[in-house]
N, C-alpha and C. Protein backbone atom coordinates (compact mmCIF):
# COMPACT_ATOMS: atom_id res chain seq x y z
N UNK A 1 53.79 105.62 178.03
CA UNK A 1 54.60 106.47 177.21
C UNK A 1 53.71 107.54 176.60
N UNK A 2 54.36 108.80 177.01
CA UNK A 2 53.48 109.96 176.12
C UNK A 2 54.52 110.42 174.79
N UNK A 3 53.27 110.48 173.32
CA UNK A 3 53.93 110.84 172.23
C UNK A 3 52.92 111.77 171.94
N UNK A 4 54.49 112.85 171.30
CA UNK A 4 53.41 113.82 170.73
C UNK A 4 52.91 113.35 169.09
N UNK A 5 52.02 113.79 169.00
CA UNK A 5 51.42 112.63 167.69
C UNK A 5 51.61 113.17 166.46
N UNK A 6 52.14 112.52 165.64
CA UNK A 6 52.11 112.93 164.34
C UNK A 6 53.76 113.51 164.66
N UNK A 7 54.44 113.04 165.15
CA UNK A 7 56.11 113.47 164.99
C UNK A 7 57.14 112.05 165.63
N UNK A 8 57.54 111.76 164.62
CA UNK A 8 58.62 110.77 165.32
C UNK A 8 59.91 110.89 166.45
N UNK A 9 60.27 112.46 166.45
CA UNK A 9 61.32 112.84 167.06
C UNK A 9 60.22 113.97 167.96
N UNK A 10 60.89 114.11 169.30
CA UNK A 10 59.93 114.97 170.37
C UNK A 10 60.98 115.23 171.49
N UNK A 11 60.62 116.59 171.64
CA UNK A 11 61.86 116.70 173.15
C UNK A 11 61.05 117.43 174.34
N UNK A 12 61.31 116.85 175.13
CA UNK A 12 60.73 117.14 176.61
C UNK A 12 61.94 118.04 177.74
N UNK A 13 61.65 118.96 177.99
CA UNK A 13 62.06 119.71 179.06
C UNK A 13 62.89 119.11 180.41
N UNK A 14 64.05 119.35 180.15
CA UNK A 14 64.58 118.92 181.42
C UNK A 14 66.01 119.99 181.73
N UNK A 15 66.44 119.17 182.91
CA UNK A 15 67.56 119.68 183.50
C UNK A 15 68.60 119.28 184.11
N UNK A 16 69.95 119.21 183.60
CA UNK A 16 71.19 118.15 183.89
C UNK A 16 72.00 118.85 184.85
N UNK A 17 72.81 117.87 185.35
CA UNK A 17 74.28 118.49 186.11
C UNK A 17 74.83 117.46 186.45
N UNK A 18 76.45 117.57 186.51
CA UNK A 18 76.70 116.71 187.05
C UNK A 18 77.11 116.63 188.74
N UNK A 19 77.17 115.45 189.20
CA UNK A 19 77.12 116.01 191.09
C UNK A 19 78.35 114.78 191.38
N UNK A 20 78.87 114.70 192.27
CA UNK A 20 80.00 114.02 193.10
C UNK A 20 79.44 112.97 193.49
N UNK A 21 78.13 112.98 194.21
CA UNK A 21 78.06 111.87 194.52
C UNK A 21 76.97 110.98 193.59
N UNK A 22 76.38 111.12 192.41
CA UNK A 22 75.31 110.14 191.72
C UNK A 22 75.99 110.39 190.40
N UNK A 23 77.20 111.10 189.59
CA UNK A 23 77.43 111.18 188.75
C UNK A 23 76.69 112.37 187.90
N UNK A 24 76.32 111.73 186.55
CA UNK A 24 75.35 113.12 185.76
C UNK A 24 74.02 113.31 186.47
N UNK A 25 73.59 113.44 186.37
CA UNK A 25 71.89 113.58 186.74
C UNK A 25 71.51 114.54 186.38
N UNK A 26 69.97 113.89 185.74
CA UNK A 26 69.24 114.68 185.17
C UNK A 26 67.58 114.57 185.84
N UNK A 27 66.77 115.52 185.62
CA UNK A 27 65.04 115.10 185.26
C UNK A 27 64.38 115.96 184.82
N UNK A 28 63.01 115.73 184.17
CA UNK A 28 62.29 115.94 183.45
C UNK A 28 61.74 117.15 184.20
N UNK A 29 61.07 118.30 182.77
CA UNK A 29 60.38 119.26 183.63
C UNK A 29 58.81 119.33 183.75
N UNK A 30 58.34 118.94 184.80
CA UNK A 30 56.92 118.17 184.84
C UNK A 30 56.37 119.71 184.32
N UNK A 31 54.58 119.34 183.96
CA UNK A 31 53.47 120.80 183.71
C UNK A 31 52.55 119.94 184.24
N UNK A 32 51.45 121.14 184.17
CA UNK A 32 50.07 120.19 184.60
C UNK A 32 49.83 118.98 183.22
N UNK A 33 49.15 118.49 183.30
CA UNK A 33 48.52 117.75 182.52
C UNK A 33 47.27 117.90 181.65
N UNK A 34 47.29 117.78 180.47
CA UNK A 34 46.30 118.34 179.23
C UNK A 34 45.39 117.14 179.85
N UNK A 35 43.99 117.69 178.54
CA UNK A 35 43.08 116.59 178.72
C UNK A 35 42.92 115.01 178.42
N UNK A 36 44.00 115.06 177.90
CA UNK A 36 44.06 113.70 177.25
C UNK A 36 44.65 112.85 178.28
N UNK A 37 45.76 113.80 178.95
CA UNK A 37 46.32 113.38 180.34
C UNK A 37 45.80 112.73 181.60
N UNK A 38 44.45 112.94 181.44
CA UNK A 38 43.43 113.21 183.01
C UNK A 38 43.46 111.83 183.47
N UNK A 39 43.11 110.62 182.81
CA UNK A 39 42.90 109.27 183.24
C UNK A 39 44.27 108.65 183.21
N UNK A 40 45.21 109.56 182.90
CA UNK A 40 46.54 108.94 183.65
C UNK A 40 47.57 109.53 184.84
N UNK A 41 47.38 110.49 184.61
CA UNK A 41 48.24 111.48 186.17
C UNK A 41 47.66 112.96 185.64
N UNK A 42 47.77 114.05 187.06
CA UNK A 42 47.65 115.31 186.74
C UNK A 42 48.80 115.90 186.31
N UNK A 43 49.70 115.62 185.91
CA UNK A 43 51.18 116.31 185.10
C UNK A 43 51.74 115.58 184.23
N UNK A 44 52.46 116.14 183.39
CA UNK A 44 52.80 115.48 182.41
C UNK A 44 54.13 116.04 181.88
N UNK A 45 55.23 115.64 180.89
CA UNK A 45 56.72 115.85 180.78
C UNK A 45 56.11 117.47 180.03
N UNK A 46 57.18 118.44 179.98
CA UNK A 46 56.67 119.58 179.31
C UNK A 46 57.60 119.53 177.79
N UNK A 47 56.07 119.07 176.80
CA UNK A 47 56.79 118.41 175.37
C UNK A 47 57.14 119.74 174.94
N UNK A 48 58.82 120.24 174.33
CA UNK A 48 58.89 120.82 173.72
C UNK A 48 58.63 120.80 172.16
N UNK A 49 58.15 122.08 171.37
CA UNK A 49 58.05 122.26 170.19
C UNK A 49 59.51 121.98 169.40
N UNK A 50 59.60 121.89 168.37
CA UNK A 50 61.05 122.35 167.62
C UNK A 50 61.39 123.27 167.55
N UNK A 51 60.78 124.53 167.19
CA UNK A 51 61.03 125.94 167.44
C UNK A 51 61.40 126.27 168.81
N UNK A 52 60.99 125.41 169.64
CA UNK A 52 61.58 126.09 170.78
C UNK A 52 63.07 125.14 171.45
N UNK A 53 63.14 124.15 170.79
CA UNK A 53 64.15 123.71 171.71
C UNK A 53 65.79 124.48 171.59
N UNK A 54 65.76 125.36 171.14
CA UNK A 54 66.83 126.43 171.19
C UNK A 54 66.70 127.55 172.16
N UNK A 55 65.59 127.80 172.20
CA UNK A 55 65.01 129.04 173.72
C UNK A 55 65.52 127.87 174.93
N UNK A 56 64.84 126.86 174.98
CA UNK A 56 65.09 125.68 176.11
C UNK A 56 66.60 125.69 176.45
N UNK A 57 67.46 125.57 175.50
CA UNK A 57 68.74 125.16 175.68
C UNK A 57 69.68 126.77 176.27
N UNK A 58 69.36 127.41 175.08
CA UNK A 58 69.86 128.78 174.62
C UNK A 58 69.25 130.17 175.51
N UNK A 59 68.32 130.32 176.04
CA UNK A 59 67.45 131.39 175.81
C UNK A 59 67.50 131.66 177.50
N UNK A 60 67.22 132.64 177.87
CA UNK A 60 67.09 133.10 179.24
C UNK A 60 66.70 132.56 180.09
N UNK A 61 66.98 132.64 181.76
CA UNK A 61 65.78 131.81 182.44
C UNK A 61 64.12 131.77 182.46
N UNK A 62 63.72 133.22 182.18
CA UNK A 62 62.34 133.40 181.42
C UNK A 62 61.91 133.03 180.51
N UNK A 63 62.77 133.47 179.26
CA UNK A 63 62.28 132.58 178.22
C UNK A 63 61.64 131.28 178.32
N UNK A 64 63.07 130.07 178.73
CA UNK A 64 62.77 128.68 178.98
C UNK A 64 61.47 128.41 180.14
N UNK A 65 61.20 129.28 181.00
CA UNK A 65 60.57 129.19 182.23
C UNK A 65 59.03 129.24 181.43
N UNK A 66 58.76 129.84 180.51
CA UNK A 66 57.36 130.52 179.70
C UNK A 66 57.29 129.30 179.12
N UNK A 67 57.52 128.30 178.42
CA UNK A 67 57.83 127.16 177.76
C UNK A 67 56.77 126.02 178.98
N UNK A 68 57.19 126.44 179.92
CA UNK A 68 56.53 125.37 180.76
C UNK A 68 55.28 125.43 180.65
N UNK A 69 54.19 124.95 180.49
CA UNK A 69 53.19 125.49 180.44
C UNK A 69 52.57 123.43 179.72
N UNK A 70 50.80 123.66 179.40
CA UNK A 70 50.18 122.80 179.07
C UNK A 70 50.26 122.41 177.68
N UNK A 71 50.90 121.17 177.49
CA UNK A 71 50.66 120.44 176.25
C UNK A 71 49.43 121.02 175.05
N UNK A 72 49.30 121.56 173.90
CA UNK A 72 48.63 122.17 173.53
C UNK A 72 48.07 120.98 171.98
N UNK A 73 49.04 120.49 171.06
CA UNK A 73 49.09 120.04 170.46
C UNK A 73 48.35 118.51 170.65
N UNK A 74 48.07 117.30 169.68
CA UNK A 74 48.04 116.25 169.89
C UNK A 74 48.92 115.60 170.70
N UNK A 75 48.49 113.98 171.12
CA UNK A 75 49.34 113.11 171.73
C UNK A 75 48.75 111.78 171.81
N UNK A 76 49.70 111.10 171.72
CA UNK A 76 49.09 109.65 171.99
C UNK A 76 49.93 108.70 173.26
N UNK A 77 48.74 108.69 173.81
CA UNK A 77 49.14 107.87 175.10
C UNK A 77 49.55 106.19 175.34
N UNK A 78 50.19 105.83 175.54
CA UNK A 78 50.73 104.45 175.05
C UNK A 78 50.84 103.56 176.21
N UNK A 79 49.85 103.17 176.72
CA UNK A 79 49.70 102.64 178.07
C UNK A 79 50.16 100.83 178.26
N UNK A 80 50.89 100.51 179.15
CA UNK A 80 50.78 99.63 179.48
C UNK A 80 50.31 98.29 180.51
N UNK A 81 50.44 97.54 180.89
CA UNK A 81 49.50 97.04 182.19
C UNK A 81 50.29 96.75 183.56
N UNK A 82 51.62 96.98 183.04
CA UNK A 82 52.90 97.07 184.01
C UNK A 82 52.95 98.36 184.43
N UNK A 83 53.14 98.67 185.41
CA UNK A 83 53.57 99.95 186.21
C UNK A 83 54.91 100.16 185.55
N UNK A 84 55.38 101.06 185.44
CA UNK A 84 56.48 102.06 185.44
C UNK A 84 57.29 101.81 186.39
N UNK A 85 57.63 101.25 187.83
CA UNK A 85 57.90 101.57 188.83
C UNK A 85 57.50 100.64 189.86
N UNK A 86 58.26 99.63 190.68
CA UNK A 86 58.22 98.75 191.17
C UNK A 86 58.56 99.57 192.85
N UNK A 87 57.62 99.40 193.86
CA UNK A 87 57.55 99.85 194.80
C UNK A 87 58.92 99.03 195.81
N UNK A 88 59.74 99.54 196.44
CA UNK A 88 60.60 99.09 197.00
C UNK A 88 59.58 98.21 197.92
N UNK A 89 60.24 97.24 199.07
CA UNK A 89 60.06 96.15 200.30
C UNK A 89 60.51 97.18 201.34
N UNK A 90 60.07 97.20 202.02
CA UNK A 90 60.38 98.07 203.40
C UNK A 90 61.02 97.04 204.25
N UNK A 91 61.87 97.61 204.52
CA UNK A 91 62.98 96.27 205.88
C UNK A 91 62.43 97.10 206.99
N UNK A 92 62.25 96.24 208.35
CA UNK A 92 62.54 96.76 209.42
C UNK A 92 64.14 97.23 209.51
N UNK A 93 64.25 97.57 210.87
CA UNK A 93 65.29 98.70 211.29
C UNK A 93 65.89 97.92 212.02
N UNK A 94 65.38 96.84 212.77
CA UNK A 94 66.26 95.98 213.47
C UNK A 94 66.57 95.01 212.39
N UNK A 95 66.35 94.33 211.50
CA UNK A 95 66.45 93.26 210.07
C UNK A 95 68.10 94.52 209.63
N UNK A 96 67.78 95.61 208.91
CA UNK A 96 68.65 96.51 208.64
C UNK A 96 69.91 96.46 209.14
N UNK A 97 69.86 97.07 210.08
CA UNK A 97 70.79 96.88 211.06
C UNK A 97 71.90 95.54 211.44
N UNK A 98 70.84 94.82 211.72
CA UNK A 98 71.38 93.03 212.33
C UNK A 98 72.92 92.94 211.68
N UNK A 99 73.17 93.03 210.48
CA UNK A 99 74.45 92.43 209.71
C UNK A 99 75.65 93.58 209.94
N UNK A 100 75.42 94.81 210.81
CA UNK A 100 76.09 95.78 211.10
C UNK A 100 77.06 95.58 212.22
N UNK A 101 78.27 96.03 212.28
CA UNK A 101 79.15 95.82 213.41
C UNK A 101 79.36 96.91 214.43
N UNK A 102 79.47 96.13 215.32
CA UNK A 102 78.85 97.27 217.12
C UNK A 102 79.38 98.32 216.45
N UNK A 103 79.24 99.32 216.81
CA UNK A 103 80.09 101.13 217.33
C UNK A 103 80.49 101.21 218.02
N UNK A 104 81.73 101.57 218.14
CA UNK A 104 82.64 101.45 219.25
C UNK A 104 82.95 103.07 219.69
């Protein structure tokens, strides 16, 4: 977990819609990654300021687009020993398949 430090409330850059087939969907708007970043990935969520989360929402596609940029402020990195993210099992294609009924 990345926090920006010294603020309890923090908003990160993203982008919603809704679609037909997954419902709402949203994601985050990645930047490179500051220094504090380095021993965990090269990008990182793009933390908005408070002052700006009205340009973000409100403000032109430039505006919001200038916003993207490198974490400048503090942060505290909140690491755990669990991954984030559990790698799917790969099935074969004949396993896949097997429970499927001919094509006719």
């Amino acid at each position: 977990m990345v926090l920006a430090a010294g603020s309890e409330i923090f908003a990160v850059a993203g982008v919603w819609r809704p679609t037909a087939e997954w419902g709402e969907a949203y994601s985050m708007v990645m930047a490179d990654g500051c220094e504090m970043m380095a021993e965990v990935d090269d990008r990182m969520p793009t933390i908005l300021a408070r002052k700006d989360w009205a340009c973000w929402t409100d403000g032109t596609p430039g505006e919001a687009f200038a916003l993207c940029r490198v974490y400048e402020g503090p942060i505290k990195i909140d690491r755990t020993p669990e991954p984030w993210f559990k790698a799917r099992s790969v099935v074969s294609e004949e396993a896949s398949f097997s429970n499927q009924p001919p094509l006719l």
